[in-house]
N, C-alpha and C. Protein backbone atom coordinates (compact mmCIF):
# COMPACT_ATOMS: atom_id res chain seq x y z
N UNK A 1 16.04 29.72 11.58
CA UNK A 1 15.21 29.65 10.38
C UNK A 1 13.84 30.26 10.70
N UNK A 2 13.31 31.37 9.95
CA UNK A 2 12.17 31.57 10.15
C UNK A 2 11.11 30.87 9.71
N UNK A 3 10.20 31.03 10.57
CA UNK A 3 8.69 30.03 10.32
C UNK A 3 8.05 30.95 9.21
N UNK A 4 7.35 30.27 8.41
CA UNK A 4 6.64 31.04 7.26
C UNK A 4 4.89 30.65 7.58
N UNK A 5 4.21 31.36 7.15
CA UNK A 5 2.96 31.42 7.46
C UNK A 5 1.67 30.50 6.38
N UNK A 6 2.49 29.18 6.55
CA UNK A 6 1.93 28.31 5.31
C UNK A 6 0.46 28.21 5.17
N UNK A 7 -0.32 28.51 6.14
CA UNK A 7 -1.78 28.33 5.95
C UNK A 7 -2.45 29.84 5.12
N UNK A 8 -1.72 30.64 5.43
CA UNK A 8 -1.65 32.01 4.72
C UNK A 8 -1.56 31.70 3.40
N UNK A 9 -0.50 31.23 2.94
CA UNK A 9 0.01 31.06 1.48
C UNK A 9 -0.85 30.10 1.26
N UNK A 10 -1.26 28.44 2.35
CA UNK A 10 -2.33 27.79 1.37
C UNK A 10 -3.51 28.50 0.83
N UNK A 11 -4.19 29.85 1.48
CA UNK A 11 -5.02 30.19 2.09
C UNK A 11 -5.10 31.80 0.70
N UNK A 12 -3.81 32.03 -0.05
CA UNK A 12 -3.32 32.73 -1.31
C UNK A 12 -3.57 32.02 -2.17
N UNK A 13 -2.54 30.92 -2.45
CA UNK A 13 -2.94 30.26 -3.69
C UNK A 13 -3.73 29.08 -4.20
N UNK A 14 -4.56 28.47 -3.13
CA UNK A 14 -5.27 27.80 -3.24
C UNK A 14 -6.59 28.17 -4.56
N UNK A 15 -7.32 29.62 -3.94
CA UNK A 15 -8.86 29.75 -5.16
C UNK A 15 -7.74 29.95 -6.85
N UNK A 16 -6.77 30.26 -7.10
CA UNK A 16 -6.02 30.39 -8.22
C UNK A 16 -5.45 29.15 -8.61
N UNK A 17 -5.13 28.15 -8.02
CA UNK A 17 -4.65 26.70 -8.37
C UNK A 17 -6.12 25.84 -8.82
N UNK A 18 -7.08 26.37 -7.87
CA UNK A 18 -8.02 25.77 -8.44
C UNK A 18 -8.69 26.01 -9.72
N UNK A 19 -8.90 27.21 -9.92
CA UNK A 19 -9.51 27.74 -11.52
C UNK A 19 -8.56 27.49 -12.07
N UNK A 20 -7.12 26.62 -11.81
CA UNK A 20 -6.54 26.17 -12.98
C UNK A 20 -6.71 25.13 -12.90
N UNK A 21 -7.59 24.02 -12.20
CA UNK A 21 -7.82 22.86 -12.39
C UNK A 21 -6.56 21.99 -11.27
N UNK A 22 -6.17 22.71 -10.42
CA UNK A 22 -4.67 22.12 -9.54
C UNK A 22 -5.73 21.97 -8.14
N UNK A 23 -5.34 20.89 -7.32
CA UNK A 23 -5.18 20.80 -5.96
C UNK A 23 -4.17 21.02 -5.21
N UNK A 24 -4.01 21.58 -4.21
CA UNK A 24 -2.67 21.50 -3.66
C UNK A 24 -2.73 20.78 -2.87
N UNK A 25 -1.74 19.17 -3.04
CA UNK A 25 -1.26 18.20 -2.37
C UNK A 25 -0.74 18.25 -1.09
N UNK A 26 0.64 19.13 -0.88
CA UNK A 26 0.81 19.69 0.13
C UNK A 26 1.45 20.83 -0.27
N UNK A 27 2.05 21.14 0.61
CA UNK A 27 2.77 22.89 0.64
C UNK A 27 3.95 22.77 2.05
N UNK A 28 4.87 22.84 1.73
CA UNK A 28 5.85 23.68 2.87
C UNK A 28 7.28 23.90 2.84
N UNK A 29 7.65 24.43 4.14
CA UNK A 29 8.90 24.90 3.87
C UNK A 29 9.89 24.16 4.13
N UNK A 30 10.81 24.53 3.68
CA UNK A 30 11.67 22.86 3.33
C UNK A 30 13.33 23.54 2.93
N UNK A 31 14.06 22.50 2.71
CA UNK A 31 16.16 23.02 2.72
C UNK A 31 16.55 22.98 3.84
N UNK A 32 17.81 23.17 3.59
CA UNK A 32 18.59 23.20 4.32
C UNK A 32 18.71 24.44 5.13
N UNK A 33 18.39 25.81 4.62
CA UNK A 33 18.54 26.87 5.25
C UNK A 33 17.02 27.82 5.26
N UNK A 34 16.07 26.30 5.12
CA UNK A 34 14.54 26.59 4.89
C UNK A 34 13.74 27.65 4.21
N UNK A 35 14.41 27.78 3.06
CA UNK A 35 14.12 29.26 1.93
C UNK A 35 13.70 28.53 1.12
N UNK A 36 12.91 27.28 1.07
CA UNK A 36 12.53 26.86 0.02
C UNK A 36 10.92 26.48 0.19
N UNK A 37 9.91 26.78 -0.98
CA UNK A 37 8.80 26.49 -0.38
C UNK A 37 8.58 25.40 -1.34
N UNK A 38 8.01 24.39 -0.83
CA UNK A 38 7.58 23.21 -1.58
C UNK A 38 6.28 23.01 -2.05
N UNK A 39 5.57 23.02 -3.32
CA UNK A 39 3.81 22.88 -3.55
C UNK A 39 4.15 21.66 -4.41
N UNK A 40 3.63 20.60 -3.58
CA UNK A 40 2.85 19.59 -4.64
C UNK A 40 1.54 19.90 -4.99
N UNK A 41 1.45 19.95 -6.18
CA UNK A 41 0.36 19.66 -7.33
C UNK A 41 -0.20 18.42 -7.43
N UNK A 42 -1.77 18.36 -7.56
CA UNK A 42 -2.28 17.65 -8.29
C UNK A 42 -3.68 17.58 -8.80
N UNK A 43 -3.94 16.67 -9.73
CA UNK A 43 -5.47 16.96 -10.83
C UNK A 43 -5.45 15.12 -11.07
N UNK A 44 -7.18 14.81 -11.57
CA UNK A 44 -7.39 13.50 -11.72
C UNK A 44 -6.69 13.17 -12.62
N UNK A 45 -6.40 13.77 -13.51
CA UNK A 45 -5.75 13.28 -14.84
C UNK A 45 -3.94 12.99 -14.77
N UNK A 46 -3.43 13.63 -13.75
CA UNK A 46 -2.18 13.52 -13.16
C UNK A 46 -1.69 14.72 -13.62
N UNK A 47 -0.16 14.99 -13.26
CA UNK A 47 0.76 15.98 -13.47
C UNK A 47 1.77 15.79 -14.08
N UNK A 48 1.84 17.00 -15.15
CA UNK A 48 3.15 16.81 -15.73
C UNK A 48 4.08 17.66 -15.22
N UNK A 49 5.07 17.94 -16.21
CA UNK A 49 6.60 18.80 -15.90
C UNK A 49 5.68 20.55 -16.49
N UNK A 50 5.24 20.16 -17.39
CA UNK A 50 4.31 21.17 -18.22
C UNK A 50 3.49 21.99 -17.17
N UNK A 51 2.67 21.53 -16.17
CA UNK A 51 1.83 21.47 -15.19
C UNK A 51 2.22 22.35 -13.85
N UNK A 52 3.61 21.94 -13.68
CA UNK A 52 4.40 22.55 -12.76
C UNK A 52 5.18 23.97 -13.32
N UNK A 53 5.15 23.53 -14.17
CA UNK A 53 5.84 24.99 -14.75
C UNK A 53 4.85 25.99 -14.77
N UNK A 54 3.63 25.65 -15.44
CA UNK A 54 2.62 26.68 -15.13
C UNK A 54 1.98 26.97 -13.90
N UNK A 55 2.51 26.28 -12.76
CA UNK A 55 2.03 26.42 -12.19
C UNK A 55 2.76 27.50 -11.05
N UNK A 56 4.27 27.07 -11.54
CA UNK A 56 5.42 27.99 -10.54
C UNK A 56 5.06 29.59 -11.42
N UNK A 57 4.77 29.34 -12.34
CA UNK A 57 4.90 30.56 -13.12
C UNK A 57 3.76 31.58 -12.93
N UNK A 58 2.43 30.72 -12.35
CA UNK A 58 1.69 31.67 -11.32
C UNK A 58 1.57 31.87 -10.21
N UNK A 59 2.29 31.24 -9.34
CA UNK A 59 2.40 31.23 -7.97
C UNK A 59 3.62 32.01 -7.59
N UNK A 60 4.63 32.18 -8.31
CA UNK A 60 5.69 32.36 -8.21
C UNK A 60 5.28 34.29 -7.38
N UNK A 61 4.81 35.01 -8.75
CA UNK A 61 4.47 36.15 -8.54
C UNK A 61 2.91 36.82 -7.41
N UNK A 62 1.87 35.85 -7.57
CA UNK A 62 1.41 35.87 -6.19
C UNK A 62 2.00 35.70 -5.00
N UNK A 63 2.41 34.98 -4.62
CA UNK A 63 3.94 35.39 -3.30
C UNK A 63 4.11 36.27 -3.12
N UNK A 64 5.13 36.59 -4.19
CA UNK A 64 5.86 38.07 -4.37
C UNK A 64 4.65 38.98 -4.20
N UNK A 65 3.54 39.30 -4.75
CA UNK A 65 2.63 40.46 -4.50
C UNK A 65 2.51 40.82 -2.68
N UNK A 66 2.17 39.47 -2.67
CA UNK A 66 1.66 39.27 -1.19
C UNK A 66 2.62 39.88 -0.04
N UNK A 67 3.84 39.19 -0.44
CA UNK A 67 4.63 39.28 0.73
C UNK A 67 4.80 38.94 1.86
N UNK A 68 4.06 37.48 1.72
CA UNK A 68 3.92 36.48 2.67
C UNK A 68 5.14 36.32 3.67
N UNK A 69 6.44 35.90 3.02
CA UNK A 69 7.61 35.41 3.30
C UNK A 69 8.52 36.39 3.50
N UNK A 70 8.88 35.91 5.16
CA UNK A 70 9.97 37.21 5.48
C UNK A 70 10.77 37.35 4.63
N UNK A 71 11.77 38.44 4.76
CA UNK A 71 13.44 38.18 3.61
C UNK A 71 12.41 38.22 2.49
N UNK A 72 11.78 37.85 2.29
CA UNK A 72 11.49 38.31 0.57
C UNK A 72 12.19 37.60 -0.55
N UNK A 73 13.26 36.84 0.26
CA UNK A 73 13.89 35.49 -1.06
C UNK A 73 13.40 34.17 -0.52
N UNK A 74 13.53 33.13 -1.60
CA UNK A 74 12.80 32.23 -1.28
C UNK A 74 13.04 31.43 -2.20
N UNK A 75 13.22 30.06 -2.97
CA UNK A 75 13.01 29.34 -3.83
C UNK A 75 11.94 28.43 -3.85
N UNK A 76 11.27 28.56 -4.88
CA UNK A 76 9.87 27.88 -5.39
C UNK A 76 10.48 26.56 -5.95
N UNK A 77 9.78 25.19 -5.33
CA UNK A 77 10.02 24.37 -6.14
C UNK A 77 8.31 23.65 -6.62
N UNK A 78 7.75 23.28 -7.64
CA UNK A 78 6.18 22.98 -7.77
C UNK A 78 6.79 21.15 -8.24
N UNK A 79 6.00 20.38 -7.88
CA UNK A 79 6.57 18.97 -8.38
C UNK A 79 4.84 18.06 -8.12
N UNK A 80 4.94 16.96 -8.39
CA UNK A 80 3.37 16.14 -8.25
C UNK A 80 3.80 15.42 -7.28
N UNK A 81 2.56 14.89 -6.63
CA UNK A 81 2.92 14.04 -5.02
C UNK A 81 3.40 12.74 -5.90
N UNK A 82 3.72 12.22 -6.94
CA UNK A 82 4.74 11.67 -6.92
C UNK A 82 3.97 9.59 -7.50
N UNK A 83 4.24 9.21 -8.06
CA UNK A 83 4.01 7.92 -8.21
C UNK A 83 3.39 7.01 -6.88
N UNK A 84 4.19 7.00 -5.94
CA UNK A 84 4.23 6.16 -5.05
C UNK A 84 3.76 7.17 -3.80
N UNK A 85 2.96 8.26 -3.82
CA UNK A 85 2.17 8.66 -2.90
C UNK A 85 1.40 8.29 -1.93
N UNK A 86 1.75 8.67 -0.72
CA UNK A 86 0.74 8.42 0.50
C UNK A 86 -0.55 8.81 0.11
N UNK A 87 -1.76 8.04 0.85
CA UNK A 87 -3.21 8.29 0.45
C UNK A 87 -3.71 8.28 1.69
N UNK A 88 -3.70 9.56 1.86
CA UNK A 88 -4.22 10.75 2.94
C UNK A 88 -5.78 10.63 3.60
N UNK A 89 -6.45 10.92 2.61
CA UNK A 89 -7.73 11.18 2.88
C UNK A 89 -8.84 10.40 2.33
N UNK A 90 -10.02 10.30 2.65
CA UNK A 90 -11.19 8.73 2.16
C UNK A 90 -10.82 9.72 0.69
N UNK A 91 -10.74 10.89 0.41
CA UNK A 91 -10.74 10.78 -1.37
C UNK A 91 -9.99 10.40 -2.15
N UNK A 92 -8.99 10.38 -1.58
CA UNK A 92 -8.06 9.39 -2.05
C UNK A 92 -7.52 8.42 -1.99
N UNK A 93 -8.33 7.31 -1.32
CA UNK A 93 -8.59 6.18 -1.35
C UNK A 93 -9.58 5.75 -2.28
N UNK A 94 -11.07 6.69 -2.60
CA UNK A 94 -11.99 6.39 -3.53
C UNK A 94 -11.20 6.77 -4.55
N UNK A 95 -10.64 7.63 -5.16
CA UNK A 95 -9.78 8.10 -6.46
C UNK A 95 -8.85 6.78 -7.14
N UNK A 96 -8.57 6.12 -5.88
CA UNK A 96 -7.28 5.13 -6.81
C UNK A 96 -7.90 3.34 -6.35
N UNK A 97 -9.08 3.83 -6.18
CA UNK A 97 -10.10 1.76 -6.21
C UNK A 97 -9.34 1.16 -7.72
N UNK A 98 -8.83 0.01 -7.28
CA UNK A 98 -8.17 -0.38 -9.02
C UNK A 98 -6.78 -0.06 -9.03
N UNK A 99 -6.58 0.58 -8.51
CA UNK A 99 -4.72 0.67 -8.31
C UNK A 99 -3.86 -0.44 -6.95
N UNK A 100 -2.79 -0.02 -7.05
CA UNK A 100 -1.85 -1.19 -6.75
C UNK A 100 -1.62 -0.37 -4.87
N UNK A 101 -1.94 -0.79 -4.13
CA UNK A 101 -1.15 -0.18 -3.00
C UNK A 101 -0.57 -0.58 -1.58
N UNK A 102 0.05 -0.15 -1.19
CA UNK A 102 0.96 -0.62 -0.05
C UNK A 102 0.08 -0.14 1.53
N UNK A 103 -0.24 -1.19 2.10
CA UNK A 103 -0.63 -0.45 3.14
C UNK A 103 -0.29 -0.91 4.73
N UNK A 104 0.14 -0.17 6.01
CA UNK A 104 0.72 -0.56 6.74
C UNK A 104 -0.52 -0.62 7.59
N UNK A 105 -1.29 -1.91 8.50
CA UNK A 105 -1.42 -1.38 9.94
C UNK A 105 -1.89 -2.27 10.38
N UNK A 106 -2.68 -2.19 11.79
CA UNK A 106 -1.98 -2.53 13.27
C UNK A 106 -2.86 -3.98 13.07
N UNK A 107 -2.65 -5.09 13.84
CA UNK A 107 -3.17 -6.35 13.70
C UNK A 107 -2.88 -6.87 15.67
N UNK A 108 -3.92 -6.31 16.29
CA UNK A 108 -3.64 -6.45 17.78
C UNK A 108 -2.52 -5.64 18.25
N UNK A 109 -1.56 -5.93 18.84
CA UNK A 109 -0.58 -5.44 19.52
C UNK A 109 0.68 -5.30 18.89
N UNK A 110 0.95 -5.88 17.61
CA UNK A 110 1.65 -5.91 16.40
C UNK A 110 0.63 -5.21 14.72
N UNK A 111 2.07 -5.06 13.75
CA UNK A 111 1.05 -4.56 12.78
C UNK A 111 1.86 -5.34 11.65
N UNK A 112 0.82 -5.39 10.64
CA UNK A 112 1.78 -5.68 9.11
C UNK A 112 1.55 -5.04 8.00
N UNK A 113 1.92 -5.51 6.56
CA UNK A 113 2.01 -4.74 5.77
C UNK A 113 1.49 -5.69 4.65
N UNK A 114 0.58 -4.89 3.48
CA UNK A 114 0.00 -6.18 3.12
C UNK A 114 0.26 -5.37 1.18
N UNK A 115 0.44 -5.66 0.52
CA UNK A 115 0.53 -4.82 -0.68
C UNK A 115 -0.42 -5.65 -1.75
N UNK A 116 -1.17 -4.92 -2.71
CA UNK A 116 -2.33 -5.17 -3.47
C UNK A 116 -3.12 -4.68 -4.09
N UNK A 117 -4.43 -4.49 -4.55
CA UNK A 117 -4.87 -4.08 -5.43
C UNK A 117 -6.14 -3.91 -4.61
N UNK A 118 -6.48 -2.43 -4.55
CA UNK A 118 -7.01 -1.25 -3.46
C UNK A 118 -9.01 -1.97 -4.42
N UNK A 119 -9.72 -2.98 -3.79
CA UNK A 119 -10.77 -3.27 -4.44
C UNK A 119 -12.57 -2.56 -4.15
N UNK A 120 -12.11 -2.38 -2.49
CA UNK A 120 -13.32 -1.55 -1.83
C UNK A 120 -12.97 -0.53 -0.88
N UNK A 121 -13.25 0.32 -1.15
CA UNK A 121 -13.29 1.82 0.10
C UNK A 121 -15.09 2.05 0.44
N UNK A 122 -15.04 2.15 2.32
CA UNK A 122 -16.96 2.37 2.08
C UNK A 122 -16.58 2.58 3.55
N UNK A 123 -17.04 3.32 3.90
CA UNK A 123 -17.58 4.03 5.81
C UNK A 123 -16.80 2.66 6.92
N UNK A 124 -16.60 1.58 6.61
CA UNK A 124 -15.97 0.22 7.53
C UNK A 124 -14.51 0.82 7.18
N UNK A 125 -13.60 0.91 6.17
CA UNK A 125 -12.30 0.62 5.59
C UNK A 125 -12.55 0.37 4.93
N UNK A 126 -10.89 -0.36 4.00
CA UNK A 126 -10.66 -0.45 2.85
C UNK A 126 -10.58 -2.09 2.67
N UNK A 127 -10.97 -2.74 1.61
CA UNK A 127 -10.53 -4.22 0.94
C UNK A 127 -9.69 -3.48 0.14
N UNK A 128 -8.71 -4.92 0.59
CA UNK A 128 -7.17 -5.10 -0.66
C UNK A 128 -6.98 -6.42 -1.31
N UNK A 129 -7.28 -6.85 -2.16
CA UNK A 129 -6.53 -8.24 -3.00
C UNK A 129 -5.32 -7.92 -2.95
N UNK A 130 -4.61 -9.28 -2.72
CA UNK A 130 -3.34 -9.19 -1.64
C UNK A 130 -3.30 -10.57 -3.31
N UNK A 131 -1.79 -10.99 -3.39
CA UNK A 131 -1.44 -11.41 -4.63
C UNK A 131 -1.51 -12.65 -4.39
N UNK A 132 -2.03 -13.99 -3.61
CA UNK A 132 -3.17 -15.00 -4.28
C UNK A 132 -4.82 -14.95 -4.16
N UNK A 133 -4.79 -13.51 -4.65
CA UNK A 133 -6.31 -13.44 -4.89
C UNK A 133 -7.03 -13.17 -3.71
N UNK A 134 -6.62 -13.12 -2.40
CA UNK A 134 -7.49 -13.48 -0.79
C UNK A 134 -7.69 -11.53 -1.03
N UNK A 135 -8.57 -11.59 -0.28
CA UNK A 135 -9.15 -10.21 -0.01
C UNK A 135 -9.30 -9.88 1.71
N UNK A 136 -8.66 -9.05 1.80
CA UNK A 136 -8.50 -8.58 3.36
C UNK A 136 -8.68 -6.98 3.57
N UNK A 137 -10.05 -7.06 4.39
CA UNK A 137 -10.79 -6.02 4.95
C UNK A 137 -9.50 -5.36 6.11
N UNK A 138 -9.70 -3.94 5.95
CA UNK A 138 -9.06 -3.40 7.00
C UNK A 138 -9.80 -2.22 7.47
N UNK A 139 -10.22 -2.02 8.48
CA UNK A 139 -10.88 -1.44 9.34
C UNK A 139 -10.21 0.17 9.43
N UNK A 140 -10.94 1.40 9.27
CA UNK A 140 -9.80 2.50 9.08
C UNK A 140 -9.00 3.26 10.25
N UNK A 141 -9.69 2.66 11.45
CA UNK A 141 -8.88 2.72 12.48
C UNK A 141 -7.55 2.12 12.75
N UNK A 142 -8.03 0.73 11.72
CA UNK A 142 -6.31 -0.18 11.93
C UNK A 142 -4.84 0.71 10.79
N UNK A 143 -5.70 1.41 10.26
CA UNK A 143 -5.03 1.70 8.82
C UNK A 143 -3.89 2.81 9.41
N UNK A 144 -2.35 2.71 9.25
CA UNK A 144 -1.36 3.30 9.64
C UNK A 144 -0.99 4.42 8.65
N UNK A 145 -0.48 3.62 7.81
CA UNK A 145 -0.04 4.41 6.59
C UNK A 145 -0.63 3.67 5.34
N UNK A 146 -0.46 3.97 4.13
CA UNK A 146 -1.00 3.86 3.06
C UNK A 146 -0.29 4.39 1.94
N UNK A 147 -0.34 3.63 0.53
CA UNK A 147 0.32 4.35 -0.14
C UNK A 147 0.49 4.12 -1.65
N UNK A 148 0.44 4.86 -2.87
CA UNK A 148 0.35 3.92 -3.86
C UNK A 148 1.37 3.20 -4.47
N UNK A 149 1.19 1.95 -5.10
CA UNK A 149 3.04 1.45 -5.35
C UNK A 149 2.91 1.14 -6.74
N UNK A 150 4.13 1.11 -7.10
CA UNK A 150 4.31 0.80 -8.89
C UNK A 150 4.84 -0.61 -8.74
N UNK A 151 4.86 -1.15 -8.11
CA UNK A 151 5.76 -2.93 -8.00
C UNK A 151 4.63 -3.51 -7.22
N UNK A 152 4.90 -4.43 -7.16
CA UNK A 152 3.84 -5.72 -6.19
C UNK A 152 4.57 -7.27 -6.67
């Protein structure tokens, strides 16, 4: 499988996703016979099906100009990071204060998992209201994974 030059292509369609109001979530190559490039989308307001379509529908042919991708075939798929998204970066931890989320990490030499309602992000970590109301500071060094959830 050839390697594709994804920081290139972030590095293409990134200033054009943005004057359309898109972030790119992530980007890569992906299948079974790795001809597929993957762009999650996203904007504060969220993503639709609408969103992605316009969005394959300009990216699609920047590619193609470029000629980024060996072989020259390739399947585009554009989709949103998704309901239940990992939360990557402090901005997206400040973006979803007030939302519901799952978060994994370390507690000494063991770790746990605590799910709740994301109340403070600030330079220490994050507070979570955990579901009888208790509020538990987590330090962002302890913080493993993270993530947003639709259940609790």
């Amino acid at each position: 499988m050839p390697t594709w030059p994804i920081p290139r292509i972030r590095e293409l369609l990134e200033p054009t996703l943005a004057h359309m109001g898109y972030d790119i979530y992530a980007l890569e190559q992906a299948g079974t016979s790795g001809r597929t490039l993957r762009i999650a989308i996203d904007r504060p307001e969220g993503v639709t099906i609408d969103d992605c379509q316009r969005v394959s529908s300009v990216a699609g042919p920047l590619l193609d100009q470029a000629d980024l991708i060996p072989g020259g075939r390739y399947q585009l798929e554009v989709s949103s990071p998704g309901a239940e998204r990992p939360l990557r970066t402090r901005a997206d931890y400040d973006r979803f204060v007030g939302r519901k989320v799952n978060v994994r990490y370390r507690v000494g030499d063991s770790e746990s998992v605590l799910e709740g309602e994301l109340v403070v992000v600030d330079d220490a970590g994050v507070a979570v209201q955990g579901r009888r109301a208790d509020i538990h500071h987590i330090p962002w060094d302890d913080i493993q994974a993270a993530r947003l959830t639709v259940s609790l």
